[in-house]
Protein backbone atom coordinates (compact mmCIF):
# COMPACT_ATOMS: atom_id res chain seq x y z
CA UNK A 1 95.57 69.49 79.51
CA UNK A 2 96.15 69.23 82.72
CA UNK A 3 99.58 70.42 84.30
CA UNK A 4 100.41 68.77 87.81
CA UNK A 5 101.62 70.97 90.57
CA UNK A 6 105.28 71.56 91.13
CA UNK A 7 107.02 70.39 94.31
CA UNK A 8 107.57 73.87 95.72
CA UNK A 9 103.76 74.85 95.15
CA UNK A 10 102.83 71.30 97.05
CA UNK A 11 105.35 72.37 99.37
CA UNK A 12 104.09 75.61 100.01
CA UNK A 13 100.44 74.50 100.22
CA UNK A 14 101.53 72.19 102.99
CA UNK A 15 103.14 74.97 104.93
CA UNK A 16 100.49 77.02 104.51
CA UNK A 17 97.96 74.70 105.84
CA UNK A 18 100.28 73.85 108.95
CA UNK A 19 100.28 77.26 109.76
CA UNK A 20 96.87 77.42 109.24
CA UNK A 21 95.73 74.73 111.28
CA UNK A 22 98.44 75.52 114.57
CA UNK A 23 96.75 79.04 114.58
CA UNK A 24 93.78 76.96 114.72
CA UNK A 25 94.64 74.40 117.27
CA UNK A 26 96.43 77.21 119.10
CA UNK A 27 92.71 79.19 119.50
CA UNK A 28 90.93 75.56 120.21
CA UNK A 29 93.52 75.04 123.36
CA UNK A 30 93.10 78.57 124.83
CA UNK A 31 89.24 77.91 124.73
CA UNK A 32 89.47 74.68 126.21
CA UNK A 33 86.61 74.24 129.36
CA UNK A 34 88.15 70.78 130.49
CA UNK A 35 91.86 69.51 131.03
CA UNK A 36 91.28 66.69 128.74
CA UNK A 37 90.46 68.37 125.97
CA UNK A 38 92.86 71.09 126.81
CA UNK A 39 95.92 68.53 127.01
CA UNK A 40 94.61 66.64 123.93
CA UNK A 41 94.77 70.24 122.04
CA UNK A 42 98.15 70.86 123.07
CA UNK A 43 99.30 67.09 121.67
CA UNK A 44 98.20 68.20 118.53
CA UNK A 45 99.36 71.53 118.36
CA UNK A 46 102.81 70.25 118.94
CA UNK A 47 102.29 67.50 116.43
CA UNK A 48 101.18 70.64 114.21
CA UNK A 49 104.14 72.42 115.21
CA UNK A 50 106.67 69.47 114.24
CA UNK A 51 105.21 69.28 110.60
CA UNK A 52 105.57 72.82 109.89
CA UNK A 53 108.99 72.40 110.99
CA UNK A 54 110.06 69.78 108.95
CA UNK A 55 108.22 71.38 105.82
CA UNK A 56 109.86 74.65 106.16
CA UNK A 57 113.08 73.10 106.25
CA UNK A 58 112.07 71.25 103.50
CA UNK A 59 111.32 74.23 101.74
CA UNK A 60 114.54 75.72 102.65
CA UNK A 61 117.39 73.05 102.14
CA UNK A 62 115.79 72.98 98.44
CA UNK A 63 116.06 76.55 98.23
CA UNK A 64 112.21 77.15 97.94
CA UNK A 65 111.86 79.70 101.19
CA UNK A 66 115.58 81.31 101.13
CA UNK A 67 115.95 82.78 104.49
CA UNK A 68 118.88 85.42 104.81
CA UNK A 69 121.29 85.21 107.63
CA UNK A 70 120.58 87.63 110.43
CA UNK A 71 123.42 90.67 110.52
CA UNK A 72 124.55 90.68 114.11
CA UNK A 73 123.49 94.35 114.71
CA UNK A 74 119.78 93.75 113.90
CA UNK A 75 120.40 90.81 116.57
CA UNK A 76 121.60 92.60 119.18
CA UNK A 77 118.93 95.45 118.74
CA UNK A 78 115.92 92.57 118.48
CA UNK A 79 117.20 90.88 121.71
CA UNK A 80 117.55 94.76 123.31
CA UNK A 81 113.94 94.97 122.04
CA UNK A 82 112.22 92.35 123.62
CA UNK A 83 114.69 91.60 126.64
CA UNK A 84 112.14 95.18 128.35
CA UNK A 85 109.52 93.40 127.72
CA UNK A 86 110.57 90.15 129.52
CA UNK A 87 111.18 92.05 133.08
């Protein structure tokens, strides 16, 4: 008997395979010898970007990747963080 795949596991298979592939396409564009191929990288990264966008919030307005809401200290210290390593 077969038993079909759920929407959050097709879900989840999609996002991992978008963050598969712009880790992918990310690598490609660094290694790039020639602008065209370098700029056509980048289109598709971005595409790649967009898609694992859309499925993440997918995956999170039907409450498939719950992500907490951020407590303000942990913000501040974060930003604190990485705001050294900016200058």
């Amino acid at each position: 008997m077969n038993t079909p795949y759920t929407e959050k596991e097709i879900l989840g298979d999609a996002l991992a395979t978008a963050k598969f592939s712009t880790d992918n396409y990310n690598t490609f564009s660094n290694e790039c010898a020639h602008e065209n191929v370098r700029s056509t990288m980048m289109r598709i990264l971005n595409d790649e970007h967009e898609i694992q966008n859309e499925v993440f919030h997918m995956m999170s307005s039907k409450g498939f990747y719950p992500t907490p809401s951020a407590e303000e200290k942990k913000i501040t210290e974060a930003r604190q963080k990485y705001q050294s390593c900016v200058k």
